[in-house]
Protein backbone atom coordinates (compact mmCIF):
# COMPACT_ATOMS: atom_id res chain seq x y z
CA UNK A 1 64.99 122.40 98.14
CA UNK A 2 62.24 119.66 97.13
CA UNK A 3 64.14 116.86 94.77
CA UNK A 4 62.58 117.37 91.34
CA UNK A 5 61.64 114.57 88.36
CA UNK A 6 64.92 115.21 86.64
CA UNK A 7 67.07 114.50 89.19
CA UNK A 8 65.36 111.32 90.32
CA UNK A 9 65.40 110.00 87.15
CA UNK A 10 68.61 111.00 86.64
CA UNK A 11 70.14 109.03 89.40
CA UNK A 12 67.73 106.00 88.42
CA UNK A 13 69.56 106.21 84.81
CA UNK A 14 72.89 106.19 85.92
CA UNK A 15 73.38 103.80 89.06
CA UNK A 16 70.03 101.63 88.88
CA UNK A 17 69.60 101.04 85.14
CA UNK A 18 66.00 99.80 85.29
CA UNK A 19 65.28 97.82 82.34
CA UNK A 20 61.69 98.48 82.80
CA UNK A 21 62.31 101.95 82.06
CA UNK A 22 63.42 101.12 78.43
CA UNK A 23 61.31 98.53 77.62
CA UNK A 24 58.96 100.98 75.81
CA UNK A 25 59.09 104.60 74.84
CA UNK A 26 57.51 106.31 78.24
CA UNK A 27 54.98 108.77 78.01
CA UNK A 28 56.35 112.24 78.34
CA UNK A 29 56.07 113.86 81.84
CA UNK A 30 55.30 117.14 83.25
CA UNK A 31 58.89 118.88 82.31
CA UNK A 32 58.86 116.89 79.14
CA UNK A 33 55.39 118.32 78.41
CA UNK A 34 56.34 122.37 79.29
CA UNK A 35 58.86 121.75 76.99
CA UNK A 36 57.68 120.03 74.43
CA UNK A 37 57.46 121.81 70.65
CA UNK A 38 53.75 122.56 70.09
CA UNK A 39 51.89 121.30 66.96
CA UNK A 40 52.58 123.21 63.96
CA UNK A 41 50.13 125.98 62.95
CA UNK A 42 47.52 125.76 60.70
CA UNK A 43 48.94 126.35 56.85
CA UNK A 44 47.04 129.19 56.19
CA UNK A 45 48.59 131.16 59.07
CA UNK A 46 50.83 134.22 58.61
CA UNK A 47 54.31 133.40 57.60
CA UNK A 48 57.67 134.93 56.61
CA UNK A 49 59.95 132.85 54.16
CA UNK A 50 63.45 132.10 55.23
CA UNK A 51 64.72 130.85 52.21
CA UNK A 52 66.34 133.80 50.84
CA UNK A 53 68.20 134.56 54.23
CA UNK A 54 69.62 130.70 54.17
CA UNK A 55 70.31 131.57 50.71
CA UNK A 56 72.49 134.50 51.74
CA UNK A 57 73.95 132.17 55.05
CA UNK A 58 75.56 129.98 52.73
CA UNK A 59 76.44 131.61 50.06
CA UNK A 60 78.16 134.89 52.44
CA UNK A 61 76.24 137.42 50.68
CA UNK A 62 75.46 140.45 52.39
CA UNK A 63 72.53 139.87 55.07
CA UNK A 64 69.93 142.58 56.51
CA UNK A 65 71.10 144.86 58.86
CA UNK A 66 68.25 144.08 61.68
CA UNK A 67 68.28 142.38 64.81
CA UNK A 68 65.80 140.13 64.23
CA UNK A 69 67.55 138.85 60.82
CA UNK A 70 70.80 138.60 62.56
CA UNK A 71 69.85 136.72 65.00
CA UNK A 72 68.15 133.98 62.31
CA UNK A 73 70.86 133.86 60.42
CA UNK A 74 73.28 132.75 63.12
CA UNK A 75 70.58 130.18 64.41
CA UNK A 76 70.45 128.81 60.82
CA UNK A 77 74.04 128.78 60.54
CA UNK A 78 74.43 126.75 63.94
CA UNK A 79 71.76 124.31 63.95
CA UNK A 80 71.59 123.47 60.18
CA UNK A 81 73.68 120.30 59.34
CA UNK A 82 76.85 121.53 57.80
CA UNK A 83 77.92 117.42 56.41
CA UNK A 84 75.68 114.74 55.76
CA UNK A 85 77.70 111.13 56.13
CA UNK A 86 75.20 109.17 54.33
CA UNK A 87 76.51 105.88 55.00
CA UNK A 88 76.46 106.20 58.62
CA UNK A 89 73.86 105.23 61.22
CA UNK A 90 74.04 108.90 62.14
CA UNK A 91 74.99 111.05 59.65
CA UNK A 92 74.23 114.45 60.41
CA UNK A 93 76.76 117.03 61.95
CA UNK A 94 75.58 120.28 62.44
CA UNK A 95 78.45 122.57 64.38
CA UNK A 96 77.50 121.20 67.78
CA UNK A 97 77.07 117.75 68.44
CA UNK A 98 73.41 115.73 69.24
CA UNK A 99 73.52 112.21 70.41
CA UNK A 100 72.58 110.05 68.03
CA UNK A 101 72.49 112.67 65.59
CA UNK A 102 68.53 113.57 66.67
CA UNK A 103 68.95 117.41 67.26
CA UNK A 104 65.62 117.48 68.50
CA UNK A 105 65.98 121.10 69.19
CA UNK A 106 62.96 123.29 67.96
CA UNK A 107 62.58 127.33 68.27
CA UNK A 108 60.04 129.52 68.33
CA UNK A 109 61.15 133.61 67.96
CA UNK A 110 59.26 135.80 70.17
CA UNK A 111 59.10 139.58 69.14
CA UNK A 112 57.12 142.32 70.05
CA UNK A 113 54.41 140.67 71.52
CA UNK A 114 54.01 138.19 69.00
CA UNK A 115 55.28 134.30 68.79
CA UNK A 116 56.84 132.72 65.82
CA UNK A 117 57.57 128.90 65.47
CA UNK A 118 60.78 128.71 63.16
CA UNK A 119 60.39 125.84 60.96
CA UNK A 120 63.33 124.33 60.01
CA UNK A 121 62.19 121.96 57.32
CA UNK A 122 59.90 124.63 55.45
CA UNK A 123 62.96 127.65 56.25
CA UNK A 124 59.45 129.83 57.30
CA UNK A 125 58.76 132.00 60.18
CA UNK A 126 55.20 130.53 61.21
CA UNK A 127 52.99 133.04 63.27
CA UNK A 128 51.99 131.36 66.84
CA UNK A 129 50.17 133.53 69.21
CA UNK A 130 51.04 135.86 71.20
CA UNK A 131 54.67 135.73 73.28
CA UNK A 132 55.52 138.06 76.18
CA UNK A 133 56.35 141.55 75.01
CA UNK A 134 59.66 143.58 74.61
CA UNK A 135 62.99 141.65 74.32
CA UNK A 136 63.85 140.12 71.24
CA UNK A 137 64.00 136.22 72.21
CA UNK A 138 64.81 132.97 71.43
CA UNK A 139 62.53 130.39 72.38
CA UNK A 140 64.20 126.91 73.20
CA UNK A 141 62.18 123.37 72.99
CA UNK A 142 62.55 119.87 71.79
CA UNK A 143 60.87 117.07 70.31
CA UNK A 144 60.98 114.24 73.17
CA UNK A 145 59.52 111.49 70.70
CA UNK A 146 62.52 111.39 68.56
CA UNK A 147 64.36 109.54 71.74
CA UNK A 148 64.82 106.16 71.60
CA UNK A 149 63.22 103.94 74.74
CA UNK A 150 67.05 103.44 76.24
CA UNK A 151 66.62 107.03 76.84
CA UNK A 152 63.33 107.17 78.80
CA UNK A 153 65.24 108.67 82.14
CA UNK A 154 67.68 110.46 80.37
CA UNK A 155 66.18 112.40 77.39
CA UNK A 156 65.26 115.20 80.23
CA UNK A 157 69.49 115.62 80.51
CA UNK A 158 69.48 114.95 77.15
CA UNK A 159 67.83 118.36 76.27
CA UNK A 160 69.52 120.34 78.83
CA UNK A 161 73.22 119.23 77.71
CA UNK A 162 72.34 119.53 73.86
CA UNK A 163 70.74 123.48 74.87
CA UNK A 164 73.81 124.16 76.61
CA UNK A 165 76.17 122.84 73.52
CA UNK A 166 73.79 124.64 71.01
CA UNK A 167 73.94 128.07 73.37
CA UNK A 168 77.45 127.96 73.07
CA UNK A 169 77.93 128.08 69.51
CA UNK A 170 74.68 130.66 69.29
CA UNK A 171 76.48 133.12 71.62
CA UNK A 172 79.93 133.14 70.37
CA UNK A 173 78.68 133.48 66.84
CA UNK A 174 75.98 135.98 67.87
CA UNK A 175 79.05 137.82 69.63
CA UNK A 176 80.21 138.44 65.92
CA UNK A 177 76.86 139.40 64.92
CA UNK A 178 76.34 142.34 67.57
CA UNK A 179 73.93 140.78 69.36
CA UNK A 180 74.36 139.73 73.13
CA UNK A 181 72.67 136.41 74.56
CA UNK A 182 71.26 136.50 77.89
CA UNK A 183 69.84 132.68 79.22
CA UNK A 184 66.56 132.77 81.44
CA UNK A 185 66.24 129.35 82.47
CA UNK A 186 63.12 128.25 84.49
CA UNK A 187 61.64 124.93 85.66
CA UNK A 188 59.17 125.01 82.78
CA UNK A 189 60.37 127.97 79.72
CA UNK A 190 64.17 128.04 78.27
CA UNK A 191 64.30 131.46 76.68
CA UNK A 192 67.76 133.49 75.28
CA UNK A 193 66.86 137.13 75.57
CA UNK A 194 68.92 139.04 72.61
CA UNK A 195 70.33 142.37 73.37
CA UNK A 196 71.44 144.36 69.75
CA UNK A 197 74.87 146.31 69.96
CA UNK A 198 74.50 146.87 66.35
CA UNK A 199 75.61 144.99 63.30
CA UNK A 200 79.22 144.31 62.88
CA UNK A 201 81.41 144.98 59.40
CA UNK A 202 82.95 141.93 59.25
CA UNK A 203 80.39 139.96 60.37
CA UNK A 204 79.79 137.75 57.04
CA UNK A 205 83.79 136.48 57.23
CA UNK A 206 82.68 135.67 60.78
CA UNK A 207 79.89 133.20 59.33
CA UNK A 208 82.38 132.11 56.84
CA UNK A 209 84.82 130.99 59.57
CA UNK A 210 82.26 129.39 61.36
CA UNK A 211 81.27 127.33 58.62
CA UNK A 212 85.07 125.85 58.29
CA UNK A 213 85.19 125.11 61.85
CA UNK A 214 81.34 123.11 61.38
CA UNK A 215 82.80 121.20 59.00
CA UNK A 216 86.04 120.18 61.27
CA UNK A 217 84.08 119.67 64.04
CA UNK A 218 82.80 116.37 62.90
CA UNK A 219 84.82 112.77 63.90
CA UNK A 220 82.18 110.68 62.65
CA UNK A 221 82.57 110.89 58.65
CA UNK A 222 83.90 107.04 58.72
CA UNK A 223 80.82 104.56 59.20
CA UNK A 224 81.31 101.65 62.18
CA UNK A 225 82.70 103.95 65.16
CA UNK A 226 85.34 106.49 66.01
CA UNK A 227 88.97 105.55 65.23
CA UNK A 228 91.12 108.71 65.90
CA UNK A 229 94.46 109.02 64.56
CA UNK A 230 97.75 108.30 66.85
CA UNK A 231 98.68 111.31 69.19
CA UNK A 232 100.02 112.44 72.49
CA UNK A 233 99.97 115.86 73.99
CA UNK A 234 103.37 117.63 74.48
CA UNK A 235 104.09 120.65 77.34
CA UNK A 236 102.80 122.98 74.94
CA UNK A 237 99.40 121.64 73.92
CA UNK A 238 98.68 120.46 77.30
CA UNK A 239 99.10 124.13 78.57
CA UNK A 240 96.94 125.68 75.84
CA UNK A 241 94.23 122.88 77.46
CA UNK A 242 94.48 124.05 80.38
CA UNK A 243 94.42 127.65 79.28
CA UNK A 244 91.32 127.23 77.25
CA UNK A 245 89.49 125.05 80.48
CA UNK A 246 90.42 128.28 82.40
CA UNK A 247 88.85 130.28 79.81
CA UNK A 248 86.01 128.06 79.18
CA UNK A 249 84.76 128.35 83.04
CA UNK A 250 85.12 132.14 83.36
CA UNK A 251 82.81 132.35 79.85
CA UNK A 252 80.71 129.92 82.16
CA UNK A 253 80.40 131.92 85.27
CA UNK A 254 79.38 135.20 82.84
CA UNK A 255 76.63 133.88 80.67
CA UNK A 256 75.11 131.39 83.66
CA UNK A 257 75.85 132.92 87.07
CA UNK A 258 73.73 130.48 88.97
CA UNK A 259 74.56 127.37 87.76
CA UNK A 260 76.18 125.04 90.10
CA UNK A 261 79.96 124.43 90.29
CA UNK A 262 81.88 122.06 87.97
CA UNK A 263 84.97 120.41 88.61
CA UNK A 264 87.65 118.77 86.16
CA UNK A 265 89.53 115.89 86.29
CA UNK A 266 91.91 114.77 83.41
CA UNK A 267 92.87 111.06 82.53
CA UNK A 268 96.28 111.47 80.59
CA UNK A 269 98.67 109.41 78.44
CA UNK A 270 102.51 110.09 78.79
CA UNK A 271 103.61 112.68 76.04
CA UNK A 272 106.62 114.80 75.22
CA UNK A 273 107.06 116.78 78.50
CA UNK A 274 103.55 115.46 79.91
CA UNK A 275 103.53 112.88 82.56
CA UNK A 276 100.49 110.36 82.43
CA UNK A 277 98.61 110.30 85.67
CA UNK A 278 94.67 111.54 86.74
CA UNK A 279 95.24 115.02 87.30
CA UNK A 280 92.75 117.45 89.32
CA UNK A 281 92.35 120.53 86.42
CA UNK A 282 90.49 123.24 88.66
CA UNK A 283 91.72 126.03 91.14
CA UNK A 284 95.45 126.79 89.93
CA UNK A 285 97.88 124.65 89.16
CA UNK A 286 96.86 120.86 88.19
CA UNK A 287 97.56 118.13 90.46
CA UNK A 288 98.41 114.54 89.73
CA UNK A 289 96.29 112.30 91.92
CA UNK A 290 97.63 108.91 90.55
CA UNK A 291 100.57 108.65 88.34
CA UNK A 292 99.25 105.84 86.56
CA UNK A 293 98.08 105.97 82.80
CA UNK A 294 94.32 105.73 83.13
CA UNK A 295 93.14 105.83 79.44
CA UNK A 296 92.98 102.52 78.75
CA UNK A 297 90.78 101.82 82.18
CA UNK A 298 88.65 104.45 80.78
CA UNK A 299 88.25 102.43 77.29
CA UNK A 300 86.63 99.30 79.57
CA UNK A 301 84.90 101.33 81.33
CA UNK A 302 83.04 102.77 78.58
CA UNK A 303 79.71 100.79 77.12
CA UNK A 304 80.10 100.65 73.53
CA UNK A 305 82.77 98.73 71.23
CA UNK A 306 82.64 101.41 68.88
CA UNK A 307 85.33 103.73 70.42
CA UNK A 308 89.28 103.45 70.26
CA UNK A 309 90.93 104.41 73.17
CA UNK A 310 94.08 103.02 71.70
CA UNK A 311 95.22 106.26 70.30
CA UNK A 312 93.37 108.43 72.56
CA UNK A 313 96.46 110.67 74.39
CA UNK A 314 93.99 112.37 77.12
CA UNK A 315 90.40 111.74 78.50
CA UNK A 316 88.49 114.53 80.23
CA UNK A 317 85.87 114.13 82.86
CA UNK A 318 83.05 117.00 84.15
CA UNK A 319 82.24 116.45 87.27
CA UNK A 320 79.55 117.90 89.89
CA UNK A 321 78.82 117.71 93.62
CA UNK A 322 77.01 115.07 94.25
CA UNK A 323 74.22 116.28 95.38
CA UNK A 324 73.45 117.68 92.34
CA UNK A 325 71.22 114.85 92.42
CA UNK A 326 69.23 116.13 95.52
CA UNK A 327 68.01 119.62 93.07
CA UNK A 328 64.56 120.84 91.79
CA UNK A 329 64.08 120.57 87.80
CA UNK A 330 65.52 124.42 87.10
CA UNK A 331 68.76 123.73 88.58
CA UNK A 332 69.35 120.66 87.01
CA UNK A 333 68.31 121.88 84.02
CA UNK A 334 70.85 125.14 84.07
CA UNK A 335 73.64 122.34 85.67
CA UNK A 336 73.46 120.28 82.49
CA UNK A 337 73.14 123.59 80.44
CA UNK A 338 76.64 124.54 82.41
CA UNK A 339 78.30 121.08 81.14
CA UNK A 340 77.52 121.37 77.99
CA UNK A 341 78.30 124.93 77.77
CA UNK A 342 81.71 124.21 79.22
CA UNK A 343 81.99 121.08 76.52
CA UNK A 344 81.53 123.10 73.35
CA UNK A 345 84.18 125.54 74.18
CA UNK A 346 86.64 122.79 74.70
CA UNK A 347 85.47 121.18 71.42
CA UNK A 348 86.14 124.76 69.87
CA UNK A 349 89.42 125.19 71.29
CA UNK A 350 90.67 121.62 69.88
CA UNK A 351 89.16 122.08 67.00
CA UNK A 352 91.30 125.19 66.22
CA UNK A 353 94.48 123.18 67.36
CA UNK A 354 94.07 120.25 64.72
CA UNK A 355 92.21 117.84 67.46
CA UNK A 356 88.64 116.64 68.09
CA UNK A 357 86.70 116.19 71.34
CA UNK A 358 83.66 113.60 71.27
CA UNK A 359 81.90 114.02 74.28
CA UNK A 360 80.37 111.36 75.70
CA UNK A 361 78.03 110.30 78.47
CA UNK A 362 78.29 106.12 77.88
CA UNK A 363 80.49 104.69 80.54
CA UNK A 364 80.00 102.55 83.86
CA UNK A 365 79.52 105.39 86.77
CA UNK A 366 80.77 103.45 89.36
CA UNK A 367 84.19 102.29 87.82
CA UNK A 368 84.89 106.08 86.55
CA UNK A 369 84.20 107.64 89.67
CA UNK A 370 86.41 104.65 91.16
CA UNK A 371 89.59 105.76 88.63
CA UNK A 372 89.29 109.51 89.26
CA UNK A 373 88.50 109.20 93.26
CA UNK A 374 86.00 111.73 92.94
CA UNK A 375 84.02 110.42 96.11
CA UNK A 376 87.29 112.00 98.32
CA UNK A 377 86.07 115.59 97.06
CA UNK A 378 82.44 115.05 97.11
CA UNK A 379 82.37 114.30 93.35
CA UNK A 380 80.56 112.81 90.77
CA UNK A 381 81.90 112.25 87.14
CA UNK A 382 79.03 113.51 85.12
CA UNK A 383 80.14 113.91 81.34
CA UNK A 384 83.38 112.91 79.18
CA UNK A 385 85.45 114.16 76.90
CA UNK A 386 87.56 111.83 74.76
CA UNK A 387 90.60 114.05 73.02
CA UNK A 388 92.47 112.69 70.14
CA UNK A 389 93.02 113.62 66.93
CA UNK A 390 90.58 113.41 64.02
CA UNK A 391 91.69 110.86 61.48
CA UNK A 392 89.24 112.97 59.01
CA UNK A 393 92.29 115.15 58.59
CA UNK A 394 94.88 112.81 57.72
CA UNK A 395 96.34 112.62 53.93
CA UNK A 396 94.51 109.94 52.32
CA UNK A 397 96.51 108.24 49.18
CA UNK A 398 94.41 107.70 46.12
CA UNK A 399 93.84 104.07 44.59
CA UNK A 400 94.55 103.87 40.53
């Protein structure tokens, strides 16, 4: 299998950190390019206004029957900003997460035959061409010049982890719609295939949930960094973890068969009925591989100052062979897909239990993969999970 752009530069962001690479924004390369969001069309082409489906999004009116309208509700319903935190550096939360608050996602719907680029900022359906006949489909791209230069090597992963957060909260939403989403991931087209199993009765108070749980989601309504609120886990939440992980990978092997395997490890603080220790969190029963609390080690080993690990009761780590590194651009592309996938249901699940997870991709490789002694199975930490609970929630008094 011939090594492909992605993966080298992957490896060249994480372990060589070569400050020529983000001295200047790079020109985009060949994957970049393929999936790149193409110029707008010209304003006098055909186009179908949104604007009263948001309407009816966010209001929970009663929405079209169709396929086609289904399936753009629920895309405006995950990938519209749900808060705005305007005194933050990055104040848009939408009911996934985007570093840096870019969502650079863009989407073009293909249906019978014909391509439309869904603009966001006008709510219109913009008529594109021609796309490949039959299947109802969602098109996925991004806009690579919104990155920063730090993230020269690493907007490629970027993409991929953000698709697979964002097809997370499409499918299970889409779930409650009727519709079915099928991922075709290639070296050079990301495209989720919609099957229709017929609108739902109740699928309105489905939006209407989902719109609470966007607005939980977000830690980051408190400008300067992330400060959660004091917590540890006791027997019973660290079970319903567990439960959900086990949950989270089975929804994983279903809706991307071929993506390559993904291994847990879990960094906890002592709790009521929960020992602190590393623990191994795949294949059965967890086991403790050093008895020692490592959440603090993973607070200095991550980049920023902006992050409390203080309060932080339990850190959890993705990890992937590693020679995931030594794949062409299609399997690293579905890999990262996989870990974010697997992410977003974890965020879900916390969020339902009155905790937040903020993943994270900002620590020093070498020193985490040190900690959780992933080299003994062939391991390579590839994407965190910090678990705490959201100081958003707590009871704030009120100055007189």
């Amino acid at each position: 299998m011939a090594t492909g752009r992605c993966a080298i530069d992957e490896f060249s962001f994480r372990y060589l950190a070569q400050a020529q690479g983000s001295t200047g924004t790079l020109p985009l390369d060949a994957f970049e390019q393929a999936f790149q969001h193409g110029a707008p069309p010209v304003d006098d082409t055909e186009t179908v206004d949104l604007a009263p489906l948001f309407r009816a999004v966010v209001t929970g009116t009663a929405l079209p029957a169709g396929p086609r309208e289904r399936l753009l509700a629920v895309l405006l319903q995950v990938h519209q900003p749900m808060t705005v935190t305007p005194c933050a550096g990055y104040g848009l939360h939408a009911s996934y997460p985007s570093p840096r608050a870019y969502y650079p996602l863009r989407f073009a719907l293909l249906e019978q035959g014909v391509r439309w680029q869904v603009d966001m900022r006008r709510l219109q359906l913009r008529r594109d061409g021609s796309g490949a006949a039959g299947t109802l489909a969602l098109e996925l791209r991004a806009d690579f010049t919104v990155y920063a230069p730090l993230y020269n090597l690493f907007r490629k992963a970027l993409f991929a982890l953000e698709a697979g957060h964002f097809l997370a909260e499409l499918a299970a939403l889409a779930c409650s719609a009727g519709l079915r989403i099928v991922p075709v991931v290639g070296p050079r087209a990301l495209r989720l295939e919609v099957h229709d199993g017929g609108a739902l009765p109740d699928w309105e108070a489905a939006l209407a949930t989902h719109r609470s749980y966007a607005r939980e989601r977000n830690s980051g309504r408190f400008h300067g960094g992330f400060h959660p609120a004091p917590h540890v886990l006791d027997a019973a939440g660290l079970d319903a973890l567990y439960g959900a992980l086990d949950a989270a990978q089975a929804a994983l092997a279903q809706i991307l068969p071929r993506a390559p395997r993904i291994e847990v490890r879990l960094c906890l603080r002592a709790g009521k009925d929960v020992a602190a220790g590393v623990y191994r969190a795949s294949d059965g029963a967890p086991t403790c591989i050093d008895p020692r609390d490592p959440v603090d080690a993973c607070g200095r080993a991550y980049n920023y100052d902006n992050f409390n690990f203080r309060t932080v009761p339990a850190v959890l780590f993705l990890c992937v062979d590693q020679l995931a590194f030594h794949c062409n651009d299609a399997t690293f592309t579905e890999m990262n897909m996989s870990l974010g996938y697997l992410n977003q249901q974890l965020i879900r699940h916390l969020s339902g239990h009155g905790l937040v997870g903020r993943p994270f991709r900002s620590y020093d490789q070498l020193a985490i993969d040190h900690l959780l002694q992933t080299c003994a199975d062939g391991q390579r930490a590839y994407y965190g999970l910090l678990v705490a609970r959201n100081r958003c929630r707590e009871a704030w008094g009120v100055l007189r």
